[in-house]
C-alpha atoms as a PDB file:
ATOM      1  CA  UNK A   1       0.000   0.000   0.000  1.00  0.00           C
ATOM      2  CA  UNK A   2       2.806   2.470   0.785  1.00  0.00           C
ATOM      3  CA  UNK A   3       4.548   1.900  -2.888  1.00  0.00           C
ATOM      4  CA  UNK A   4       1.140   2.973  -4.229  1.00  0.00           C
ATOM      5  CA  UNK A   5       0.721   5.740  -1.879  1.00  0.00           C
ATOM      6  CA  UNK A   6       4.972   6.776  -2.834  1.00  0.00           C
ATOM      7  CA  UNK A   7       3.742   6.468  -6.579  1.00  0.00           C
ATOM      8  CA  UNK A   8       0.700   8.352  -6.160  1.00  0.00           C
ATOM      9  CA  UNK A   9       3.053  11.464  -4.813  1.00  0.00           C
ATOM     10  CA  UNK A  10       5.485  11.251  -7.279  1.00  0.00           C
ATOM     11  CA  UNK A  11       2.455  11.577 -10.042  1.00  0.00           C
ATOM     12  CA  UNK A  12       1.398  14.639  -8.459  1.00  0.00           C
ATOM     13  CA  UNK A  13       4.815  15.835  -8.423  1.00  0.00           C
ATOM     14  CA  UNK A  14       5.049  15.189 -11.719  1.00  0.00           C
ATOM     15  CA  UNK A  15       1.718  17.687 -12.335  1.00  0.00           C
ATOM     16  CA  UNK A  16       4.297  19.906 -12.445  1.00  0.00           C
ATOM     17  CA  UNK A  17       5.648  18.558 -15.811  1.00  0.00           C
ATOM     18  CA  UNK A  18       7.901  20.925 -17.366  1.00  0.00           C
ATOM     19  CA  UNK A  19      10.354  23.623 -16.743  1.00  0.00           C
ATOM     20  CA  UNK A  20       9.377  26.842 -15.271  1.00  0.00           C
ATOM     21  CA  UNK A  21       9.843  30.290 -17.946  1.00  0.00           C
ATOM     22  CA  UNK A  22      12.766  31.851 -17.533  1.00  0.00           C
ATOM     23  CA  UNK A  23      12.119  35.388 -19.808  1.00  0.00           C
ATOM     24  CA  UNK A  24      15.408  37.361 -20.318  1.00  0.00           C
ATOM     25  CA  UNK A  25      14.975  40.684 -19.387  1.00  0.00           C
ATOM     26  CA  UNK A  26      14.712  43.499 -21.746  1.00  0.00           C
ATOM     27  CA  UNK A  27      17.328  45.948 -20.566  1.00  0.00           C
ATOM     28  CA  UNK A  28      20.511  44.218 -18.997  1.00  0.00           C
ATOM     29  CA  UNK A  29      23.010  45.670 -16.723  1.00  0.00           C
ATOM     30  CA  UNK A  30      26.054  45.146 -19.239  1.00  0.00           C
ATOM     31  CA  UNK A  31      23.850  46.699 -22.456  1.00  0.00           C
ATOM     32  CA  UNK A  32      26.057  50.251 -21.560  1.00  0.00           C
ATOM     33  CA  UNK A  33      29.335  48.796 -22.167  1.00  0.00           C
ATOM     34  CA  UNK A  34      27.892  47.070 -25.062  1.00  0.00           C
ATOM     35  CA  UNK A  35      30.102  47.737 -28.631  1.00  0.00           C
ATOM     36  CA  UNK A  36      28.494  47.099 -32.066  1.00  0.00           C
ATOM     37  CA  UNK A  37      30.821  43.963 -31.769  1.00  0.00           C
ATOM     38  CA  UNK A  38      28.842  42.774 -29.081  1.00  0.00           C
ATOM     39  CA  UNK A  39      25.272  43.811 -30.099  1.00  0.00           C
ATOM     40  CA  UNK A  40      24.968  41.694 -33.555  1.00  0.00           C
ATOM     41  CA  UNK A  41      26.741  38.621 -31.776  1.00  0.00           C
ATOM     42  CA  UNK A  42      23.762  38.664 -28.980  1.00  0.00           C
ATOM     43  CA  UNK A  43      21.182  39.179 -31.889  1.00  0.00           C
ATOM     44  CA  UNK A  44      22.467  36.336 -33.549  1.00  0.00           C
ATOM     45  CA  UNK A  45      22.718  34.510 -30.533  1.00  0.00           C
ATOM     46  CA  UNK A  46      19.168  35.380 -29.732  1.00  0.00           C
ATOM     47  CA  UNK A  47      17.740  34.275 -33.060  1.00  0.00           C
ATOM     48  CA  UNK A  48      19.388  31.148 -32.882  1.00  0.00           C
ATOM     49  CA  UNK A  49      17.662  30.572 -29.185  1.00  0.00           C
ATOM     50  CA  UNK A  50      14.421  31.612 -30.371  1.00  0.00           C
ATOM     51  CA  UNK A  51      14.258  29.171 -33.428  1.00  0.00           C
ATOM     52  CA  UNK A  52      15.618  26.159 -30.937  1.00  0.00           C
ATOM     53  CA  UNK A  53      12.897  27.193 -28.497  1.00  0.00           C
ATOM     54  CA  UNK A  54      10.067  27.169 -31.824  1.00  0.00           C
ATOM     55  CA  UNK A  55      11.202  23.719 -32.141  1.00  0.00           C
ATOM     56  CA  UNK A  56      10.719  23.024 -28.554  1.00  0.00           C
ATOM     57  CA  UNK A  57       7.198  24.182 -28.654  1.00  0.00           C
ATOM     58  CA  UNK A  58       6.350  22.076 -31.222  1.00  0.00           C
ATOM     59  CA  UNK A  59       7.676  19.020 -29.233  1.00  0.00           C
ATOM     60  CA  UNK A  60       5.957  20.005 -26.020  1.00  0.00           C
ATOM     61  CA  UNK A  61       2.730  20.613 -27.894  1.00  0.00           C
ATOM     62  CA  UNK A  62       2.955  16.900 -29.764  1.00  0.00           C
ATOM     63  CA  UNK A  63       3.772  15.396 -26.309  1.00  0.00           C
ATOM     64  CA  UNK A  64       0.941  16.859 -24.497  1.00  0.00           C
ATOM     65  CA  UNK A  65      -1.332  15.737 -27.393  1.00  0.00           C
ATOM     66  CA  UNK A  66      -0.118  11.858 -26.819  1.00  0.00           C
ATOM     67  CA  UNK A  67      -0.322  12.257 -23.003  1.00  0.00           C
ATOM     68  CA  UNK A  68      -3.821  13.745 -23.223  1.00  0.00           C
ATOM     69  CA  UNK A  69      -5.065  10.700 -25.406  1.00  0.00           C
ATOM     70  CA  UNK A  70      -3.215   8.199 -23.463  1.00  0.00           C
ATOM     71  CA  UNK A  71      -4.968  10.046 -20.426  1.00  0.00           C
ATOM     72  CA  UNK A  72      -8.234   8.782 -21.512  1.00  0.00           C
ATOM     73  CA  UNK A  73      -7.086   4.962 -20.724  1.00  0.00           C
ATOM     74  CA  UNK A  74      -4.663   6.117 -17.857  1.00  0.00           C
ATOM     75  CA  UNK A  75      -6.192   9.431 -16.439  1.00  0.00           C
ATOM     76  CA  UNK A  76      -3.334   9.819 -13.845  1.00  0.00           C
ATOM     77  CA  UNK A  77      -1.163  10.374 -17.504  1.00  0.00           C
ATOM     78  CA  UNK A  78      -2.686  13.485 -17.409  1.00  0.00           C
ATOM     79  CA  UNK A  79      -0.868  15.231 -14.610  1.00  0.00           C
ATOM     80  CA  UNK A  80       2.388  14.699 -16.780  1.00  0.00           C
ATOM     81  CA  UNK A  81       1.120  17.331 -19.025  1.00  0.00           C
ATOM     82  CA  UNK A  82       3.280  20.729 -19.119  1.00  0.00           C
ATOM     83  CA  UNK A  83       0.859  23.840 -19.603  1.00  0.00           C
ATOM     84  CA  UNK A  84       3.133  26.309 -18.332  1.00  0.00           C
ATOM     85  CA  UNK A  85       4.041  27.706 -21.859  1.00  0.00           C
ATOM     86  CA  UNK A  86       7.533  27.844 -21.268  1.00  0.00           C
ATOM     87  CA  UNK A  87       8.519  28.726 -25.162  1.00  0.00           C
ATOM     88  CA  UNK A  88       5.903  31.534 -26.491  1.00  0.00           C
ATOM     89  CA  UNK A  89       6.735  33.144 -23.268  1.00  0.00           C
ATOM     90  CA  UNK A  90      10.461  33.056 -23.421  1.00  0.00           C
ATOM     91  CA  UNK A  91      10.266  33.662 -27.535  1.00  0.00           C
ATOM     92  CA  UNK A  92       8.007  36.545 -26.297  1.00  0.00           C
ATOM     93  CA  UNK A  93      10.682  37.926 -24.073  1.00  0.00           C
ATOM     94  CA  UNK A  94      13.750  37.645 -26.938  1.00  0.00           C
ATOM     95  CA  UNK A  95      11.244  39.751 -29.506  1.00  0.00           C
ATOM     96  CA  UNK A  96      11.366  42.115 -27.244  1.00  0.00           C
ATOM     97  CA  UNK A  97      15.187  41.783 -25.905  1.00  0.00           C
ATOM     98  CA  UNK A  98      15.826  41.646 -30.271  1.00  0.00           C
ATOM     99  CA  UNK A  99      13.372  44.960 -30.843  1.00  0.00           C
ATOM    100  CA  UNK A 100      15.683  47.369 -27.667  1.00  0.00           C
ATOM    101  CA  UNK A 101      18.785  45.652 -29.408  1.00  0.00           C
ATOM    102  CA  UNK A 102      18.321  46.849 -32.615  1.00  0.00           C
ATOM    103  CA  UNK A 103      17.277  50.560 -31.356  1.00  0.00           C
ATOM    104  CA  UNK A 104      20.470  50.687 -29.281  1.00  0.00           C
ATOM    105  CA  UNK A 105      22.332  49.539 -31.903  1.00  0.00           C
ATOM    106  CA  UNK A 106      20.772  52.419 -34.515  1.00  0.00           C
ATOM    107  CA  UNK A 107      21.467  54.773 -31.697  1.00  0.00           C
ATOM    108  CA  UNK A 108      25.241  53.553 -31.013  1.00  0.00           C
ATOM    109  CA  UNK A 109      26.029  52.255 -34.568  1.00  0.00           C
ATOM    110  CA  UNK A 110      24.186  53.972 -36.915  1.00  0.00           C
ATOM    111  CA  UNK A 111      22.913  51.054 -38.231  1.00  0.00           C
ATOM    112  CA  UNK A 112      20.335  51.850 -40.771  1.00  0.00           C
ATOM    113  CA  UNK A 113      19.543  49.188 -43.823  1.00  0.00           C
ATOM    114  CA  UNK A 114      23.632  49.331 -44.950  1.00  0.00           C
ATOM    115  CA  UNK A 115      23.767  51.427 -47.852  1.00  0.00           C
ATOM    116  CA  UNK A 116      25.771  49.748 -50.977  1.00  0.00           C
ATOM    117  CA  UNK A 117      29.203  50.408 -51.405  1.00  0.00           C
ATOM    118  CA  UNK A 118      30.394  50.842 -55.489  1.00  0.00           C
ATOM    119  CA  UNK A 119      33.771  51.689 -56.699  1.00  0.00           C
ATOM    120  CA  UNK A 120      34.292  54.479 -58.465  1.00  0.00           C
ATOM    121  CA  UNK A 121      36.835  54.516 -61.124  1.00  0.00           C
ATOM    122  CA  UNK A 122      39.808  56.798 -61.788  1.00  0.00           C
ATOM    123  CA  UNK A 123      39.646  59.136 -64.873  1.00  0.00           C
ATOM    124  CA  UNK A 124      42.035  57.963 -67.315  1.00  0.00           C
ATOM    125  CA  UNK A 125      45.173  61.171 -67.112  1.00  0.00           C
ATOM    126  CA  UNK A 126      48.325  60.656 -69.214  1.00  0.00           C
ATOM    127  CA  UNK A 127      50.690  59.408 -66.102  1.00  0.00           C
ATOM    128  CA  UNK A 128      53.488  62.061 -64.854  1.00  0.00           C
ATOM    129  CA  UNK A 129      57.304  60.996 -64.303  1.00  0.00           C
ATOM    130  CA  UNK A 130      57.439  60.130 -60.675  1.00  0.00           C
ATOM    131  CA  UNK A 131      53.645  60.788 -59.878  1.00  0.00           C
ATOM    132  CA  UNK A 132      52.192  58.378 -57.644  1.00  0.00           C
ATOM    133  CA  UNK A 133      48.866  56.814 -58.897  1.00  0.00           C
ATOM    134  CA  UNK A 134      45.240  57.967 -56.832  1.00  0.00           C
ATOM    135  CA  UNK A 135      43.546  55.382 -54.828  1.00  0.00           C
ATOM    136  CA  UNK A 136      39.987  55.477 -55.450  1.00  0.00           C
ATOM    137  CA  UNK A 137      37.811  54.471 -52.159  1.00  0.00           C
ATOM    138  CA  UNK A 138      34.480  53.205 -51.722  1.00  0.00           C
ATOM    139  CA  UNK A 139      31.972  55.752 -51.737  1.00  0.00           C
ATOM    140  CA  UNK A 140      28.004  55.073 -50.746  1.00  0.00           C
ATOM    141  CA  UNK A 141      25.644  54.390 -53.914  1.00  0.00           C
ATOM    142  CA  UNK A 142      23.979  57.135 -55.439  1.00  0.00           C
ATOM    143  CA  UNK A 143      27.165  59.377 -54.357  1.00  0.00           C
ATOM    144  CA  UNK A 144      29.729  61.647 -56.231  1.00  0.00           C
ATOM    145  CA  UNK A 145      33.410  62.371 -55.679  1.00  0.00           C
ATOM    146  CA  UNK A 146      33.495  65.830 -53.984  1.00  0.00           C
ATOM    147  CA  UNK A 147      36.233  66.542 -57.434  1.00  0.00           C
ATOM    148  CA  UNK A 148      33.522  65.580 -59.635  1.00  0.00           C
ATOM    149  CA  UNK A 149      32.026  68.286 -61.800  1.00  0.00           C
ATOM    150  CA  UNK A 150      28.599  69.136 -59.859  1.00  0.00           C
ATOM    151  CA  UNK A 151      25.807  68.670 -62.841  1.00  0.00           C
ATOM    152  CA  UNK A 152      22.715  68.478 -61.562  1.00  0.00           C
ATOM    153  CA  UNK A 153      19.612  67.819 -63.589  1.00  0.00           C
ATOM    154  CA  UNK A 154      16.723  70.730 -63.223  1.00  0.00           C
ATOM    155  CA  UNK A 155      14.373  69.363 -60.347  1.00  0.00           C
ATOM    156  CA  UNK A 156      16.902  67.352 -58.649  1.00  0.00           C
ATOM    157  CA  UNK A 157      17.272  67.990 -54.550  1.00  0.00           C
ATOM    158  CA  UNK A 158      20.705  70.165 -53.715  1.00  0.00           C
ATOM    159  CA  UNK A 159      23.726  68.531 -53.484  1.00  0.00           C
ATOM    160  CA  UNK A 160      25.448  68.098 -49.906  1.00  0.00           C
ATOM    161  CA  UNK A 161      29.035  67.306 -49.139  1.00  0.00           C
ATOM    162  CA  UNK A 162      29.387  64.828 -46.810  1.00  0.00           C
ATOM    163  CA  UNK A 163      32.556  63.417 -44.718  1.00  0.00           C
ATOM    164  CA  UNK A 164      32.611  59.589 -43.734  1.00  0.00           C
ATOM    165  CA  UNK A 165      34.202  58.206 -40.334  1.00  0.00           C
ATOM    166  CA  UNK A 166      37.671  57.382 -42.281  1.00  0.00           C
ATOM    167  CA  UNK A 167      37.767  61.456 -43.680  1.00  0.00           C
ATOM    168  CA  UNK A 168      37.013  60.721 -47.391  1.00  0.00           C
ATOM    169  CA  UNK A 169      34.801  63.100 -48.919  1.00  0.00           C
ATOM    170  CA  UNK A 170      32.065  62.420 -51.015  1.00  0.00           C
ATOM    171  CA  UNK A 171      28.594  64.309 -52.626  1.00  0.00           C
ATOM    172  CA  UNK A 172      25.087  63.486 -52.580  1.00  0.00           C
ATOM    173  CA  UNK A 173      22.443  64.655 -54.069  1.00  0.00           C
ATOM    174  CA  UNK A 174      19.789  65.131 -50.830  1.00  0.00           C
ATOM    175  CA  UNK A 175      19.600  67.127 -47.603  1.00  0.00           C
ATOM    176  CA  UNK A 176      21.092  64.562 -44.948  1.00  0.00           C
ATOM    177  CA  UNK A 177      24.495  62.237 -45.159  1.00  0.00           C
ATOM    178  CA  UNK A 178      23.970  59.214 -44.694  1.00  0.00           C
ATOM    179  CA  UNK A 179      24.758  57.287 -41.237  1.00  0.00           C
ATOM    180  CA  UNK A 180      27.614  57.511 -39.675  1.00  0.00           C
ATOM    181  CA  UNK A 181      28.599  60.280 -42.332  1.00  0.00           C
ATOM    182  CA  UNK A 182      28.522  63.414 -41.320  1.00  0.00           C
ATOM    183  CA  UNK A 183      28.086  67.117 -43.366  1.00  0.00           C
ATOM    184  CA  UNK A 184      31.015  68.560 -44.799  1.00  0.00           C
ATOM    185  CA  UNK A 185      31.405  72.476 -43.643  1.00  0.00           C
END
């Protein structure tokens, strides 16, 4: 009678199938020392937690299905069954974590949708004796070499100078630089 009784209790422990949520918190303690480094590698992080915890759902949804039929033939099966909704509330709680990330990372990197980078080519010059050849960098899409005659068509918006973290100089046609560019004076 007492190993029924023991078994009983350990059933009704059991009610308690399942792990308890454990939501990460939105705003963290170390998010001020955070670089941009250290931002994208806990978003990435964070969206590979949220698709294992997806898959998780799924499994803990299937598993309650087969303990809730087998319930019907062995209704102390049904105490086994975890409705705690550990997942949607921890996937909740990343969304969230992944939404303050990515302001805090527009506010400390400047990261808007990456503009593309072309390569503009030299102008072809005869070469001078002992001159050393120009080094063309990358300059934002849409952009023109500050030395670039300014042509602009009738209609178009005014062109801006603008003056990229590593000092190279480029126009646009618009009235802001792009991020993390800032307005040539």
């Amino acid at each position: 009678m007492r190993f029924y009784a023991l078994i009983g209790a350990s059933l009704l422990l059991a009610a308690c199938a399942g792990r308890a949520p454990n939501p990460v918190a939105v705003v963290q303690p170390q998010d001020r020392y955070m670089d941009c480094a250290a931002i994208s590698a806990e978003v990435q992080a964070n969206n590979k937690k949220i698709s294992e915890l997806g898959g998780d759902e799924g499994t803990k949804v299937a598993q309650n299905v087969i303990v809730g039929v087998a319930g019907l033939v062995i209704p102390i099966l049904w105490f086994g069954m975890d409705f705690q909704g550990t997942a949607p509330k921890e996937i909740a709680a990343l969304q969230s974590r992944q939404q303050y990330l990515g302001t805090m990372a527009e506010a400390r990197c400047g990261a808007v949708v990456p503009l593309p980078v072309q390569n503009i080519p030299p102008t072809p010059q005869a070469p001078t004796p002992g001159a050393v050849p120009a080094v063309v960098a990358p300059v934002p899409a849409g952009a023109t070499p500050v030395s670039a005659p300014a042509t602009a068509p009738s209609g178009a918006q005014p062109e801006l100078d603008c003056i990229d973290p590593a000092g190279i100089k480029y126009r646009i046609n618009g009235t802001a630089c792009p991020p993390p560019s800032v307005p040539a004076n």
